[in-house]
Protein backbone atom coordinates (compact mmCIF):
# COMPACT_ATOMS: atom_id res chain seq x y z
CA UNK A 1 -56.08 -51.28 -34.46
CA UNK A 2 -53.28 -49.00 -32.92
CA UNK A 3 -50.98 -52.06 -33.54
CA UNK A 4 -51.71 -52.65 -37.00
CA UNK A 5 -50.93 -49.08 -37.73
CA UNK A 6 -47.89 -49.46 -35.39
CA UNK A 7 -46.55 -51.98 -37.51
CA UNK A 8 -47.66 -50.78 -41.02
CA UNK A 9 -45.41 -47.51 -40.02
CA UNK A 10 -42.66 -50.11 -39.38
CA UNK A 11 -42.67 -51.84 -42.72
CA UNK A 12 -43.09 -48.33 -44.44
CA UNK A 13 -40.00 -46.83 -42.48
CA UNK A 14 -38.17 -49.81 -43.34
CA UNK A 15 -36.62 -51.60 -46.53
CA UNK A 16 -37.03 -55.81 -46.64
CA UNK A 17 -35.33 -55.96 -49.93
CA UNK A 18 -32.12 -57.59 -50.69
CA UNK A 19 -30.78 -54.56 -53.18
CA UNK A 20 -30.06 -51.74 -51.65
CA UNK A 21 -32.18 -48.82 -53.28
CA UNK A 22 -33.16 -45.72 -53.19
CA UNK A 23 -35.55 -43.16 -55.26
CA UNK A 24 -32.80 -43.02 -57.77
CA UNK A 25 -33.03 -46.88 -58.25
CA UNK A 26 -30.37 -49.73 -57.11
CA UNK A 27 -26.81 -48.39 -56.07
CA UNK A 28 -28.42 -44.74 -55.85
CA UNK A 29 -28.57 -44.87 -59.86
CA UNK A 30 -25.02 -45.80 -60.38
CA UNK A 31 -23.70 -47.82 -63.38
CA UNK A 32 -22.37 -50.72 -61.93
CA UNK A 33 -20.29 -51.93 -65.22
CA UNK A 34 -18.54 -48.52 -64.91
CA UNK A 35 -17.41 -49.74 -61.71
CA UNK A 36 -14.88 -52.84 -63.91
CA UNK A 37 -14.65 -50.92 -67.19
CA UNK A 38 -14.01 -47.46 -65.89
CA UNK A 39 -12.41 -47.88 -62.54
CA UNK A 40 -14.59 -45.37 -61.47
CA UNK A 41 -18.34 -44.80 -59.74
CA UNK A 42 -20.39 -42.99 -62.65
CA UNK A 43 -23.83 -42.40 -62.85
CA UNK A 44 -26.54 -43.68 -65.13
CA UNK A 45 -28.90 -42.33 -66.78
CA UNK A 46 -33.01 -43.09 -67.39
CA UNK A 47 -32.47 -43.66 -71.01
CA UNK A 48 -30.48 -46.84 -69.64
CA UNK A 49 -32.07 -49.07 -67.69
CA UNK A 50 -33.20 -52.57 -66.36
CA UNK A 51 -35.44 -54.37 -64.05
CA UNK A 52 -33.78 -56.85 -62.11
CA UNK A 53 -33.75 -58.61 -59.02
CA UNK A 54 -37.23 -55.97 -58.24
CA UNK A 55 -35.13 -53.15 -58.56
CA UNK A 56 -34.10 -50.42 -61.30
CA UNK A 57 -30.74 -50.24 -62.74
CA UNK A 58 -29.68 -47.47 -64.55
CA UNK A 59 -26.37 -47.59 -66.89
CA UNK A 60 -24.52 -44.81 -68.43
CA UNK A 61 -23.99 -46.30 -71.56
CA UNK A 62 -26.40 -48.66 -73.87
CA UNK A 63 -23.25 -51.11 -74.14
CA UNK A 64 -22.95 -51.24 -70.04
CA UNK A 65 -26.70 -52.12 -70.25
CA UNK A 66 -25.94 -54.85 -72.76
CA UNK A 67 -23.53 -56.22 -70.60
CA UNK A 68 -24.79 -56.31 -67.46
CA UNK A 69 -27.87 -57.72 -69.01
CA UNK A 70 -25.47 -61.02 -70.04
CA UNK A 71 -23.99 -61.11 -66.75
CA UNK A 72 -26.30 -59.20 -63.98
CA UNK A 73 -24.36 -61.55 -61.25
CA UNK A 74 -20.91 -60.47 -62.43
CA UNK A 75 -21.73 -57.08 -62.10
CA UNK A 76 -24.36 -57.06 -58.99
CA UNK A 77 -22.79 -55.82 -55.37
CA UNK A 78 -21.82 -58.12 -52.79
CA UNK A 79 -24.50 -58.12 -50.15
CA UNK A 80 -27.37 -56.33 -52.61
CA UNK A 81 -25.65 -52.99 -52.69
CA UNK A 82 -25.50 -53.05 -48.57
CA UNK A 83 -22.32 -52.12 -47.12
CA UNK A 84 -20.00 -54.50 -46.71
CA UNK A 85 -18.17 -53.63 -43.27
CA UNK A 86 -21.84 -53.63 -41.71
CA UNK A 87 -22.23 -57.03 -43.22
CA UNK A 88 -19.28 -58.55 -41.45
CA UNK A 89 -21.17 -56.66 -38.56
CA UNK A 90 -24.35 -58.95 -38.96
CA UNK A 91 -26.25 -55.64 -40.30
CA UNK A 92 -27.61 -53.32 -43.53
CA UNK A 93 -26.29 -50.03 -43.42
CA UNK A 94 -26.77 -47.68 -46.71
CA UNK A 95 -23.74 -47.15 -49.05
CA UNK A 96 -21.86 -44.20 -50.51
CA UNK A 97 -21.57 -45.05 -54.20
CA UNK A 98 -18.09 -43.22 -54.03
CA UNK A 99 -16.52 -45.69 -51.17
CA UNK A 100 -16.14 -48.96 -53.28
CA UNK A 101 -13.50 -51.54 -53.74
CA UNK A 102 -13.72 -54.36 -56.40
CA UNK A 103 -12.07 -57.91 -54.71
CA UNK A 104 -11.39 -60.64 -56.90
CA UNK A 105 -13.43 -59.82 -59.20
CA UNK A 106 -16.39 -58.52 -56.73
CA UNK A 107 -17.80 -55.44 -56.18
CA UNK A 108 -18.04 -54.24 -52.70
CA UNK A 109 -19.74 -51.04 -51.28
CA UNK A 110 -19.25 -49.37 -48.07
CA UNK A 111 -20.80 -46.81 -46.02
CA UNK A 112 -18.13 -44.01 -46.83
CA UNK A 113 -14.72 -43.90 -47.69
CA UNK A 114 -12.90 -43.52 -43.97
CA UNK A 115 -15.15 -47.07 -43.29
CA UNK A 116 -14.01 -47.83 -46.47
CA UNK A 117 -10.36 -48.10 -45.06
CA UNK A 118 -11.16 -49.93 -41.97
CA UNK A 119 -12.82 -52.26 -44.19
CA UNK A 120 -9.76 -52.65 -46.43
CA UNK A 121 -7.52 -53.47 -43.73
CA UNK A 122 -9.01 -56.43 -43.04
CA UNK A 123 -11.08 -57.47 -46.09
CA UNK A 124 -10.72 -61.24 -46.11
CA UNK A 125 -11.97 -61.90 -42.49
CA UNK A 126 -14.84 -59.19 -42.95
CA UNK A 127 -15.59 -60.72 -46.24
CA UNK A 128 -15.40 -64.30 -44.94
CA UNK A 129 -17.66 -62.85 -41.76
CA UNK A 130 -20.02 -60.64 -44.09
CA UNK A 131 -20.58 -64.41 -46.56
CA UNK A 132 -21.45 -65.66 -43.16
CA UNK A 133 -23.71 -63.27 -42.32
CA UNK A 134 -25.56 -62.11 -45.74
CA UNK A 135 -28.05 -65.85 -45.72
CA UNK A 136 -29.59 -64.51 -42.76
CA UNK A 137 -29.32 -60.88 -42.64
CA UNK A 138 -30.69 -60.61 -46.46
CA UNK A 139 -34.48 -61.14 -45.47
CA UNK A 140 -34.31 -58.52 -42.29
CA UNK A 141 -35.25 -54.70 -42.45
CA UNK A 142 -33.46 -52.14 -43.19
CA UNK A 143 -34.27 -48.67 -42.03
């Protein structure tokens, strides 16, 4: 019995899903068409959102919601929201909405903005590494 609850704690500590998301919904409630139309992280609101991929995406405008509905994979995160740097790393790490970079066409996330530099110095190997990585690191836990 001690086991089962053992690992019941586990799976409620951790996250299995391929979004990163918190309480505030996937990307921490941010608009992700604000990311390509505005150039800039801006957050979304209740009255604007969608279910997709399991996960709740708010938008700060009805016409971002209208478009990402038409194109959810143009507008999704690399990696489910997960930073990208820890992706090249084999790993899930959490993201700071405010520490992105969009890469032909791509929008990438990153744990903060310094990691965000490291990440830019070197962004096609740790993208190459992180497409490498994402097939089997998608299904794992993230705590």
């Amino acid at each position: 019995m001690f086991v089962g609850l053992l690992f019941l704690s586990f799976i409620s500590n951790g996250q299995v899903s391929e979004i990163f998301s918190t309480s505030d919904g996937a990307v921490q409630g941010y608009d992700v068409v604000a990311y390509f139309t505005e150039s800039n992280p801006v957050k979304g609101t209740k009255e604007f959102t969608v279910n997709h991929s399991g996960e709740t995406w708010y938008f700060s405008s009805a016409e971002n919601l209208k478009t990402f509905k038409a194109s959810p994979e143009k507008y999704m995160p690399q990696f489910g929201g997960y930073r990208a740097y820890g992706m090249s790393r084999g790993y899930k790490a959490k993201t700071d909405p405010e520490a992105w970079t969009i890469v032909n066409g791509k929008l990438y996330l990153n744990y903060n903005t310094e990691v965000r530099k490291i990440w830019n110095e070197k962004q096609g190997e740790f993208i190459d590494k992180a497409n490498s990585n994402w097939p089997t690191v998608k299904s794992s836990v993230f705590k």
